[in-house]
N, C-alpha and C. Protein backbone atom coordinates (compact mmCIF):
# COMPACT_ATOMS: atom_id res chain seq x y z
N UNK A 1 0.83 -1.19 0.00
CA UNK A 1 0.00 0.00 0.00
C UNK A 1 0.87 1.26 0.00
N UNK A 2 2.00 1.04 0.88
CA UNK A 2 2.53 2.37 1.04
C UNK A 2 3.34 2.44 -0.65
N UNK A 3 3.94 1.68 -1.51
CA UNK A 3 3.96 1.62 -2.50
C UNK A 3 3.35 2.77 -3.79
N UNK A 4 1.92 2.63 -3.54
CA UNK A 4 0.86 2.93 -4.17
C UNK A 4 1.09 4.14 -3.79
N UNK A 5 0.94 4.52 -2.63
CA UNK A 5 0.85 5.83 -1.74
C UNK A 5 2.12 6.84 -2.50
N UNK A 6 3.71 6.30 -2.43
CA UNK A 6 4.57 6.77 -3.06
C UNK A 6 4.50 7.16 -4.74
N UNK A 7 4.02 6.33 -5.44
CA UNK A 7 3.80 6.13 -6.51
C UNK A 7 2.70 7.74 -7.13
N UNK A 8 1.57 7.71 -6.20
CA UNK A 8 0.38 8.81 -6.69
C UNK A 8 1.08 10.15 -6.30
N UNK A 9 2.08 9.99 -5.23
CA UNK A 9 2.58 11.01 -4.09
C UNK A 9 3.67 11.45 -5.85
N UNK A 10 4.33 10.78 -6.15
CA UNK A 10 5.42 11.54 -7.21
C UNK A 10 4.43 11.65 -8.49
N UNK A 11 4.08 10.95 -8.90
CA UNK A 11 3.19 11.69 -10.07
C UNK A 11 2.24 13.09 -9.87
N UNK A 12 1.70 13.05 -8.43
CA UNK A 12 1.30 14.44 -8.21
C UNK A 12 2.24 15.59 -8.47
N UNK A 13 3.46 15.38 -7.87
CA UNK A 13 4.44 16.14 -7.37
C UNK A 13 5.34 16.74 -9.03
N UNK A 14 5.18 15.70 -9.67
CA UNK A 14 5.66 15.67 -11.30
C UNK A 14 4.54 16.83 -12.05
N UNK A 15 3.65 16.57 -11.80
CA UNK A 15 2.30 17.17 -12.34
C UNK A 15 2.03 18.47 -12.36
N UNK A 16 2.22 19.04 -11.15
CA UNK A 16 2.14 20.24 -10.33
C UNK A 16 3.04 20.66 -10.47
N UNK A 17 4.24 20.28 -10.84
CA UNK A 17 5.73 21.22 -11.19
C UNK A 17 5.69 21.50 -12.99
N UNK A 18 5.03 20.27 -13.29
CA UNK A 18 5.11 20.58 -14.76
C UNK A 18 4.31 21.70 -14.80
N UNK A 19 3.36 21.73 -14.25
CA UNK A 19 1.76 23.40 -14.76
C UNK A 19 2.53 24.20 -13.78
N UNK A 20 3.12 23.76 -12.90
CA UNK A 20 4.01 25.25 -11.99
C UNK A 20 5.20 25.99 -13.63
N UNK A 21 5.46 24.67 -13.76
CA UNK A 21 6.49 25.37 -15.13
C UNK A 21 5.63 26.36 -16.00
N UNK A 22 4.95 25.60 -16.56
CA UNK A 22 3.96 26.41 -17.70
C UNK A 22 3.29 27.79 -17.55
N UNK A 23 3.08 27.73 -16.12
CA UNK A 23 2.58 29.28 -15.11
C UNK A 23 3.64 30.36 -15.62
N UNK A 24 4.91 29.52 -15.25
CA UNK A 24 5.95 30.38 -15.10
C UNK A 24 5.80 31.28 -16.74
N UNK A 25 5.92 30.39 -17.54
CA UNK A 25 6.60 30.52 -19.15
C UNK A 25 5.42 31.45 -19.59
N UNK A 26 3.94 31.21 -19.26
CA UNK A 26 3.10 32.20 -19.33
C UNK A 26 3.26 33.38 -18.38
N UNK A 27 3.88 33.65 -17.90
CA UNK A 27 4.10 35.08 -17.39
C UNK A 27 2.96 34.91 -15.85
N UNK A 28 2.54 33.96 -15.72
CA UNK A 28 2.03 34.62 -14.16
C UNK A 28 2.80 33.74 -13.03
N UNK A 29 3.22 34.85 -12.72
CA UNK A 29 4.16 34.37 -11.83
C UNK A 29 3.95 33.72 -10.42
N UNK A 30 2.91 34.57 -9.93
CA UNK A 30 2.21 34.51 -8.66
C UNK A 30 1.66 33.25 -8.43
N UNK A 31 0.80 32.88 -9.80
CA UNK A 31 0.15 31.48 -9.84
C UNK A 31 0.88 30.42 -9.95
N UNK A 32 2.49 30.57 -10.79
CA UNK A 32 3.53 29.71 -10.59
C UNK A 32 4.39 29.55 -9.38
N UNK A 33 4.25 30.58 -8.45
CA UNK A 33 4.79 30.37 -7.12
C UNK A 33 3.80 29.35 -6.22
N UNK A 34 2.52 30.06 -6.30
CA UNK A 34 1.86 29.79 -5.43
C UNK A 34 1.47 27.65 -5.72
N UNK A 35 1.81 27.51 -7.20
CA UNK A 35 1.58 26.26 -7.39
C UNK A 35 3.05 25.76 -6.67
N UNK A 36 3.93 26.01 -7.26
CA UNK A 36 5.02 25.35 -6.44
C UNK A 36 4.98 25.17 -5.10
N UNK A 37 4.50 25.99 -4.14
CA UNK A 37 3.70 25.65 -3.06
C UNK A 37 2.97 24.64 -2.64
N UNK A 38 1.96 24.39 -3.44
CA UNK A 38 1.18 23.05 -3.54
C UNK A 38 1.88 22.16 -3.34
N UNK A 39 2.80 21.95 -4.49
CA UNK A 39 3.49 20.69 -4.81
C UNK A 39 4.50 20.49 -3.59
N UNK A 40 5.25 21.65 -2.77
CA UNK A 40 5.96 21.22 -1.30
C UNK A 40 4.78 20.74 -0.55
N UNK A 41 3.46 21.33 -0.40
CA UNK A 41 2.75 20.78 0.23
C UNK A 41 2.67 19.21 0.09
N UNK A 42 2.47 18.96 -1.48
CA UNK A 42 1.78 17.74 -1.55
C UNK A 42 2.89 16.49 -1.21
N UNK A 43 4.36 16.74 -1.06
CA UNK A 43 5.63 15.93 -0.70
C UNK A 43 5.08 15.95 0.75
N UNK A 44 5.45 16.87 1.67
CA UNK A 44 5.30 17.06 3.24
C UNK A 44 4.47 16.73 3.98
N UNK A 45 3.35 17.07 3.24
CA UNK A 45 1.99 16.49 4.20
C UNK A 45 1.62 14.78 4.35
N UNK A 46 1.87 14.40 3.30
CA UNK A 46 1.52 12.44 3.89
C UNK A 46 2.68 12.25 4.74
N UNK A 47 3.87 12.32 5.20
CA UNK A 47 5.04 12.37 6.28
C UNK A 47 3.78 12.45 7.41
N UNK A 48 3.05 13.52 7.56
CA UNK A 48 2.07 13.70 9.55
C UNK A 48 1.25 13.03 9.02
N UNK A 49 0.40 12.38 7.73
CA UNK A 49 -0.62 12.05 7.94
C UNK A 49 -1.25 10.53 7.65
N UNK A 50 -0.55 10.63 6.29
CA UNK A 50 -0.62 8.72 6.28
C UNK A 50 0.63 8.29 6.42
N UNK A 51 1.65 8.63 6.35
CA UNK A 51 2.91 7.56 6.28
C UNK A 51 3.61 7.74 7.47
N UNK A 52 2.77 7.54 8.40
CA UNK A 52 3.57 7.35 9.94
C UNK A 52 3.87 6.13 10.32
């Protein structure tokens, strides 16, 4: 399971950096920060919540 868990956890993380990229290259910057954000979120947060 935790497998699975890793697996959705980096394709998110892939996902969200790729449209964080594309933010960037379109000129809004704010929305490309604020996504890169997400994507630290989406690494950090299963660590407190499922993968204890």
């Amino acid at each position: 399971m935790k497998l699975v868990i890793w697996l959705l956890m980096i394709i998110m993380f892939v996902y969200t950096i790729g449209f964080s990229i594309t933010l960037w290259k379109g000129k809004s910057k704010i929305g490309s920060i604020t996504t890169f954000l997400l994507a630290l979120a989406i690494v950090i947060l299963p660590f407190f919540t499922i993968l204890r």
